[in-house]
C-alpha atoms as a PDB file:
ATOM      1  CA  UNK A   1     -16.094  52.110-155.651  1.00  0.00           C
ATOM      2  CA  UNK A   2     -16.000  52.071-159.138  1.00  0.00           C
ATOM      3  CA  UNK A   3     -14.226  49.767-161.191  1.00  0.00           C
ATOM      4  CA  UNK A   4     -13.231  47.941-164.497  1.00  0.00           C
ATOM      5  CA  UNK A   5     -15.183  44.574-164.227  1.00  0.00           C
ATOM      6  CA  UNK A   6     -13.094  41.148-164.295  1.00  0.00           C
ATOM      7  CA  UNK A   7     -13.478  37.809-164.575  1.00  0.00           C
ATOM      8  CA  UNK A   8     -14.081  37.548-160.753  1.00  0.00           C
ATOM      9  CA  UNK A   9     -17.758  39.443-161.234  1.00  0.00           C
ATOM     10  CA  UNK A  10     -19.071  37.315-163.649  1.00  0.00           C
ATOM     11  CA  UNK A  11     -21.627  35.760-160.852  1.00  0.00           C
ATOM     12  CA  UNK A  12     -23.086  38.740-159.778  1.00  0.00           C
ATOM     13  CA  UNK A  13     -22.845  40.162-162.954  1.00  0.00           C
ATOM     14  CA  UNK A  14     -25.327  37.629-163.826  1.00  0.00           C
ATOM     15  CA  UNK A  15     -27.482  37.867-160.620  1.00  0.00           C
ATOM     16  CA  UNK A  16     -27.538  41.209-161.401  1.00  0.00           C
ATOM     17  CA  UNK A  17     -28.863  40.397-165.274  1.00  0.00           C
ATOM     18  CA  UNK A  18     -31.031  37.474-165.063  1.00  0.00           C
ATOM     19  CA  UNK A  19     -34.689  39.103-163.243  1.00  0.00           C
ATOM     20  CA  UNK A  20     -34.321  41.499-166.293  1.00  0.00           C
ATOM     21  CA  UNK A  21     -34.331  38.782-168.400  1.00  0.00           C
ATOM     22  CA  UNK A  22     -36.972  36.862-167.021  1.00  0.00           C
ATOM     23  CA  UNK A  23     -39.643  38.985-166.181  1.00  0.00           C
ATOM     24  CA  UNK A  24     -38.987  42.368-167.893  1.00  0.00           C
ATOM     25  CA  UNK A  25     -38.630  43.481-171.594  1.00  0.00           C
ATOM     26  CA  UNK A  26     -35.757  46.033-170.852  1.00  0.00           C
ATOM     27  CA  UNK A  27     -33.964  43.835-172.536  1.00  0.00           C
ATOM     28  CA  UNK A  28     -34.795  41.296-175.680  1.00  0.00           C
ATOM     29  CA  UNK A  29     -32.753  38.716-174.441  1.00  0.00           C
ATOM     30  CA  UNK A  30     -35.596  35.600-173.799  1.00  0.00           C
ATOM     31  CA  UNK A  31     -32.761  33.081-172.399  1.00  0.00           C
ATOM     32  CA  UNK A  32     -30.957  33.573-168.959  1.00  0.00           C
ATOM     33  CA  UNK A  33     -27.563  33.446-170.174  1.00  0.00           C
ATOM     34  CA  UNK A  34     -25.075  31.245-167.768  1.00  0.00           C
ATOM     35  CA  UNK A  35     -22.338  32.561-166.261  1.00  0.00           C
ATOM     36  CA  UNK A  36     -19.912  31.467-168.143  1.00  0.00           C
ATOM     37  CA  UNK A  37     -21.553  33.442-171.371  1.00  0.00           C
ATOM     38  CA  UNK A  38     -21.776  36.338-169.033  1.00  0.00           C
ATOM     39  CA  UNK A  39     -17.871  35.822-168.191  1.00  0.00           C
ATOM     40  CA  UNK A  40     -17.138  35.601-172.166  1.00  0.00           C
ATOM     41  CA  UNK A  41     -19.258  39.123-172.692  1.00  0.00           C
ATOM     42  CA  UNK A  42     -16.935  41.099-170.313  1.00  0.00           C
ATOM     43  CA  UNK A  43     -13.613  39.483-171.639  1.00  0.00           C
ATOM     44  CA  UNK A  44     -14.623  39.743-174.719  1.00  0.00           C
ATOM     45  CA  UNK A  45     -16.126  43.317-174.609  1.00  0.00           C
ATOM     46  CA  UNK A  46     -13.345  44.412-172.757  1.00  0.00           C
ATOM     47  CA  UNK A  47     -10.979  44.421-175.527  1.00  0.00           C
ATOM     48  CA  UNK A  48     -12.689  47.227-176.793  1.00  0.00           C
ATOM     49  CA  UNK A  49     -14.900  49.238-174.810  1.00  0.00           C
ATOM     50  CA  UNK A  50     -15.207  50.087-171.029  1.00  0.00           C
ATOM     51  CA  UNK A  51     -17.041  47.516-168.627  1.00  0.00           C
ATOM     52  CA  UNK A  52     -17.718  49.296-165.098  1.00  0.00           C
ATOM     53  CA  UNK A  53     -18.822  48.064-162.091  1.00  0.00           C
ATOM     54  CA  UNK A  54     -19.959  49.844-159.099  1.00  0.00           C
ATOM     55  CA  UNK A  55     -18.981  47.344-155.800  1.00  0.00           C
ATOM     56  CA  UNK A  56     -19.340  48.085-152.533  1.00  0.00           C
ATOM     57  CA  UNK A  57     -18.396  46.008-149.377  1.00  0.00           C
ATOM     58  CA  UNK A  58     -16.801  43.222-151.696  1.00  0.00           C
ATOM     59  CA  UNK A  59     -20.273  43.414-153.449  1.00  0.00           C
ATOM     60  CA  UNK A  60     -21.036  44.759-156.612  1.00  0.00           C
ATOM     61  CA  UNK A  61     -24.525  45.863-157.067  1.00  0.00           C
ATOM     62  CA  UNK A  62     -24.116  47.354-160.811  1.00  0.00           C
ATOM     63  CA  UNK A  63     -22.637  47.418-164.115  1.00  0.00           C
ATOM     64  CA  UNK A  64     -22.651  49.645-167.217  1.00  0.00           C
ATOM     65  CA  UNK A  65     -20.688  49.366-170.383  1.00  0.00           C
ATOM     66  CA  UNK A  66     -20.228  50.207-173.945  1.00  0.00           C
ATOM     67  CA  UNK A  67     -20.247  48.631-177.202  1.00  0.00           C
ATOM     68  CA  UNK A  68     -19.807  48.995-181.115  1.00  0.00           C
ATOM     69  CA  UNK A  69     -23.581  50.963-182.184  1.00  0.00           C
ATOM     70  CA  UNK A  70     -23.027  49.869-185.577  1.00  0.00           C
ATOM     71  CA  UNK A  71     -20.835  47.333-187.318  1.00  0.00           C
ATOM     72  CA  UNK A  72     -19.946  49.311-190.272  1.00  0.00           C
ATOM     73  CA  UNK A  73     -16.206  51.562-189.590  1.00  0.00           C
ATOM     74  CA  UNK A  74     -17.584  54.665-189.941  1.00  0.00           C
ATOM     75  CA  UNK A  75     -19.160  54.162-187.126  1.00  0.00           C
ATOM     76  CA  UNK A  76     -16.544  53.612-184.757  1.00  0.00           C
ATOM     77  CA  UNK A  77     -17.013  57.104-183.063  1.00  0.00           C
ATOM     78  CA  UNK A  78     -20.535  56.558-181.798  1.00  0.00           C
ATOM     79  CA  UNK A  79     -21.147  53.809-178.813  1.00  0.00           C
ATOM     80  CA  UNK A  80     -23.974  52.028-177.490  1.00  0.00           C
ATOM     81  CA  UNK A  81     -24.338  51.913-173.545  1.00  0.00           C
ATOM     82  CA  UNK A  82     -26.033  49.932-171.561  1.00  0.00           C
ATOM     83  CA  UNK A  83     -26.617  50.125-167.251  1.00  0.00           C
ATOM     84  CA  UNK A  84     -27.965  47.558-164.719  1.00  0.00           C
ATOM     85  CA  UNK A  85     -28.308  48.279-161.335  1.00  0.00           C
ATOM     86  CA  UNK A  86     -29.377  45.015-158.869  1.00  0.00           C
ATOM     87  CA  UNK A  87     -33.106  45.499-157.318  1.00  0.00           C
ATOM     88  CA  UNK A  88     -31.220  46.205-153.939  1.00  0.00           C
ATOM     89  CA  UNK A  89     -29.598  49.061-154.657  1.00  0.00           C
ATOM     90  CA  UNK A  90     -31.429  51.559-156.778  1.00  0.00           C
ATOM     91  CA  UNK A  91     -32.628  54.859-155.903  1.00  0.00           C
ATOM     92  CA  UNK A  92     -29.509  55.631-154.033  1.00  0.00           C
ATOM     93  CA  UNK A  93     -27.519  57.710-157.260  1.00  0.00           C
ATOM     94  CA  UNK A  94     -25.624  54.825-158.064  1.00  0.00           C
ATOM     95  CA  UNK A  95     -26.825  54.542-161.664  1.00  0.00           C
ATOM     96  CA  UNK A  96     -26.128  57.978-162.307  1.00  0.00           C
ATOM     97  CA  UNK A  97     -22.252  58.126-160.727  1.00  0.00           C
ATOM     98  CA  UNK A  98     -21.901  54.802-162.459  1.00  0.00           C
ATOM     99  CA  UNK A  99     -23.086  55.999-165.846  1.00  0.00           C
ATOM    100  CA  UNK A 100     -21.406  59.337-165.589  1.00  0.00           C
ATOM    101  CA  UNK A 101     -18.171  57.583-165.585  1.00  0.00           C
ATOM    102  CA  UNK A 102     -19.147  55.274-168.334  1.00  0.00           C
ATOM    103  CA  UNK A 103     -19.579  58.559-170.137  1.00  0.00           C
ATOM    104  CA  UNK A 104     -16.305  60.054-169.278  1.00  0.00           C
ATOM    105  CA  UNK A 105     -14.393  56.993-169.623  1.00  0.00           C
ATOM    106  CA  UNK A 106     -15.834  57.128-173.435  1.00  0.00           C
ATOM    107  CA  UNK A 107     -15.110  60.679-173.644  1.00  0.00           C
ATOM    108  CA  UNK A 108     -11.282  59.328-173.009  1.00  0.00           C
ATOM    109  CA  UNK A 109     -11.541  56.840-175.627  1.00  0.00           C
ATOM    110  CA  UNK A 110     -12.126  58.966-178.187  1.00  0.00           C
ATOM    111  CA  UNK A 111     -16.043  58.467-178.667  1.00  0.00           C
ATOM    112  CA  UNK A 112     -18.408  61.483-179.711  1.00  0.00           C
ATOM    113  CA  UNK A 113     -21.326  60.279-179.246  1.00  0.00           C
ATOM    114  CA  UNK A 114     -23.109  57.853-177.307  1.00  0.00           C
ATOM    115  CA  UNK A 115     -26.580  56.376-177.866  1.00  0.00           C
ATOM    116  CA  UNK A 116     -29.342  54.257-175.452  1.00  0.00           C
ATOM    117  CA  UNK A 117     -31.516  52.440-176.697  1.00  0.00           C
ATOM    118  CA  UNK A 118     -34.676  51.638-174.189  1.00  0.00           C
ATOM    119  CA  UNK A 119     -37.745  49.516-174.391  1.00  0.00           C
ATOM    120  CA  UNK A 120     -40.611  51.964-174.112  1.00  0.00           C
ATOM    121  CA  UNK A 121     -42.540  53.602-172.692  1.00  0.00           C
ATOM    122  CA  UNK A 122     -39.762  52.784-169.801  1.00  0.00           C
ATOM    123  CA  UNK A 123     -40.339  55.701-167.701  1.00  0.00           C
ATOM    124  CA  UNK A 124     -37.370  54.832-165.712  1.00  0.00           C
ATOM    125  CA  UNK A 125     -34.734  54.524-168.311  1.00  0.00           C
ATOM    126  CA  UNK A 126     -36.178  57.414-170.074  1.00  0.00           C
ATOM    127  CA  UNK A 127     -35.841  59.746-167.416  1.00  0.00           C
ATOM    128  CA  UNK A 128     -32.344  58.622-165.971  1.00  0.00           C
ATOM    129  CA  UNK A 129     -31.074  58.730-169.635  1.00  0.00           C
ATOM    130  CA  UNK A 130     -32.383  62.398-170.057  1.00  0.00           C
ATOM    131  CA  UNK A 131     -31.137  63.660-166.513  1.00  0.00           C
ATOM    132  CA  UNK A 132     -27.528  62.190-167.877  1.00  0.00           C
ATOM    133  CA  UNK A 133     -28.370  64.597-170.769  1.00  0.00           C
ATOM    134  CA  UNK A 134     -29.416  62.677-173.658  1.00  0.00           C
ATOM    135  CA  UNK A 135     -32.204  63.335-175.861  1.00  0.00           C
ATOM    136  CA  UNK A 136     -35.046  61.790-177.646  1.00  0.00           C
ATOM    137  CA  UNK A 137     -33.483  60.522-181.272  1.00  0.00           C
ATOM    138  CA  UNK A 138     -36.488  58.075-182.644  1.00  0.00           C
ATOM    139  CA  UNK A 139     -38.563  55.266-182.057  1.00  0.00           C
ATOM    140  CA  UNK A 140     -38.880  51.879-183.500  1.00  0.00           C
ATOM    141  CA  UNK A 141     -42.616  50.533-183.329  1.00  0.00           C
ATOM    142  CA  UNK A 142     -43.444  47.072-182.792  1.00  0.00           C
ATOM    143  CA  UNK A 143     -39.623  46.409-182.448  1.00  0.00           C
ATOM    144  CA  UNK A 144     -39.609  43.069-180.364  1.00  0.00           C
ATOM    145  CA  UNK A 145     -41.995  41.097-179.142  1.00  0.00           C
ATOM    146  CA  UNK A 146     -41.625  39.897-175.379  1.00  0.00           C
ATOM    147  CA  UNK A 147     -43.780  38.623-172.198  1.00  0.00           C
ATOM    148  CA  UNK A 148     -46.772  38.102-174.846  1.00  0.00           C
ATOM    149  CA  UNK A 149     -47.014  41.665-176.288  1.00  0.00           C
ATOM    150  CA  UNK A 150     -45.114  44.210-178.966  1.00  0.00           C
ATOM    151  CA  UNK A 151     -42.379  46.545-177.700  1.00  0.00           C
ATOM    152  CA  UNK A 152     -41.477  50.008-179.324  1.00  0.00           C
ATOM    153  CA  UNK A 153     -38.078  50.685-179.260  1.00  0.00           C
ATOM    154  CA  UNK A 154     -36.466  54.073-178.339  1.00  0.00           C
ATOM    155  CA  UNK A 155     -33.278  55.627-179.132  1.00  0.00           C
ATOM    156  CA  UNK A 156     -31.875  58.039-177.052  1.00  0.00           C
ATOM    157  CA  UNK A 157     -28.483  60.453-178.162  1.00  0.00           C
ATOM    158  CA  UNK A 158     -25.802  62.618-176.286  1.00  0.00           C
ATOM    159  CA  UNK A 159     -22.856  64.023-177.598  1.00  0.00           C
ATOM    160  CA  UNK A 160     -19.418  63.415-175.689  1.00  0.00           C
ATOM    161  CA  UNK A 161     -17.450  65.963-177.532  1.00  0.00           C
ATOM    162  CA  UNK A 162     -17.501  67.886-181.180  1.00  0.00           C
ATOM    163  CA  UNK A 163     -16.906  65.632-184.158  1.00  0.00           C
ATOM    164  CA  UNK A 164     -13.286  65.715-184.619  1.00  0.00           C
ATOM    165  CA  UNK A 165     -12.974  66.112-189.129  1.00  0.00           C
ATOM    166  CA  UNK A 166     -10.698  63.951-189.671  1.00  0.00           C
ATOM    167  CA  UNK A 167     -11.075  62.060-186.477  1.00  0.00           C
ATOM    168  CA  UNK A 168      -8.756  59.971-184.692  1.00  0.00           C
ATOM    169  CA  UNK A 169      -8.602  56.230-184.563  1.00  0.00           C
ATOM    170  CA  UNK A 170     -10.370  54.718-181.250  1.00  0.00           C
ATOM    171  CA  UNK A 171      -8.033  53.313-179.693  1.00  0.00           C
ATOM    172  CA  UNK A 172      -9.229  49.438-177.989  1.00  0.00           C
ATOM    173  CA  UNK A 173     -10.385  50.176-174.258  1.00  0.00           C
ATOM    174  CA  UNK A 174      -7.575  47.490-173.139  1.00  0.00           C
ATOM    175  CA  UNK A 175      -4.371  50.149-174.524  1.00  0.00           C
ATOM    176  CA  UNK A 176      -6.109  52.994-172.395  1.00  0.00           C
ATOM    177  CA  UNK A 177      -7.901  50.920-169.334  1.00  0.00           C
ATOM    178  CA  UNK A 178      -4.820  51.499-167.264  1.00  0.00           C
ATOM    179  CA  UNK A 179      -3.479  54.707-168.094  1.00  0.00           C
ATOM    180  CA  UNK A 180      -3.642  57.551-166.004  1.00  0.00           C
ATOM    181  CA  UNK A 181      -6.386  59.552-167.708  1.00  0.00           C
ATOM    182  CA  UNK A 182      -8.980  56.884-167.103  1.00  0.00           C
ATOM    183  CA  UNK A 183      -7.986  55.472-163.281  1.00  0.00           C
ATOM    184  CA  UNK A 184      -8.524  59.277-162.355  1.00  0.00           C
ATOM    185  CA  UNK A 185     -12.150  59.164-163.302  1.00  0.00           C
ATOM    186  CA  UNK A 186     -13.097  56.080-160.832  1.00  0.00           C
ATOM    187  CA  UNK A 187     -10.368  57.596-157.913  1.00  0.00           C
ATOM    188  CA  UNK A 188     -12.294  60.543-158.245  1.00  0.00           C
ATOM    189  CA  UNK A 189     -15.591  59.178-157.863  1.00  0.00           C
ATOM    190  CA  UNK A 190     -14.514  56.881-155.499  1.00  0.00           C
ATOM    191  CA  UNK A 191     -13.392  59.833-153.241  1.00  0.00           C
ATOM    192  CA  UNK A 192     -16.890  61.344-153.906  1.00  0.00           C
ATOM    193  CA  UNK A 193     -19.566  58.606-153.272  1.00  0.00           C
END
């Protein structure tokens, strides 16, 4: 089932995070953060943009979610998202259903485009991102540095919908989380997985 996260996932939220921390340079974060920080990041995101987990048997083996891309307003109708699926459960389309509802539940909020932004040459990320549709946008060279080497940086683009001109405000993902047009998306996934 697919979800908004809460409070309650914060633990395996983190369980979920911390091996990508630790021995991987998907992301630049060098400190496990505890779970307390990790309980702070979903409140705290939550006010604004969509936090989704995927559970299953009272366990939830992902989460995806997006953020502001840029901290300047005219930004405010592009997103950044970001997916982590535990070790456990991957290879079984659960990033993609996940992700595709990330994507839809943006769509909702009024976002037009969406952007990724992988550690390369991350053949993984790379080709779940461009089965989801996005494409190649740019790469940073010798963006972080990680595990004793350089990292390049790539960013990866999909539209939602046309650029509205003028555009509507976004609204804050807590006005919309419960409405109609967004539980829809997880009861209809829910009925498909």
């Amino acid at each position: 089932m697919i979800r908004i996260a809460h409070d309650d996932d914060s633990s395996a939220i983190h369980a979920i995070y911390a091996p990508f921390v630790v021995s991987s340079a998907v992301t630049f974060e060098t400190e496990v953060p505890s779970v307390e920080a990790m309980r702070q990041r979903v409140r705290t995101r939550l006010e604004h943009y969509p936090w989704l987990v995927w559970e299953e048997n009272g366990q939830v083996l992902a989460y995806a979610y997006g953020g502001r891309s840029r901290e300047r307003a005219a930004y405010d109708w592009i997103a950044e998202t970001s997916i982590y699926v535990h070790a456990d459960a991957r290879r079984r389309g659960i990033a993609r259903r996940l992700y595709g509802v990330l994507l839809d539940t943006l769509r909702v909020q009024g976002i037009h485009q969406v952007v990724g932004v992988i550690t390369v040459p991350g053949e993984a990320s790379v080709a779940a991102h461009e089965a989801m549709g996005f494409t190649a946008a740019g790469i940073w060279h010798n963006a972080g540095y990680k595990l004793g080497q350089w990292w390049d940086v790539g960013i990866w683009e999909k539209t939602l919908q046309p650029a509205a001109n003028p555009p509507q405000a976004v609204p804050a993902f807590c006005s919309i989380a419960h409405s109609a047009r967004v539980q829809t998306l997880f009861d209809d996934v829910g009925t498909a997985a």
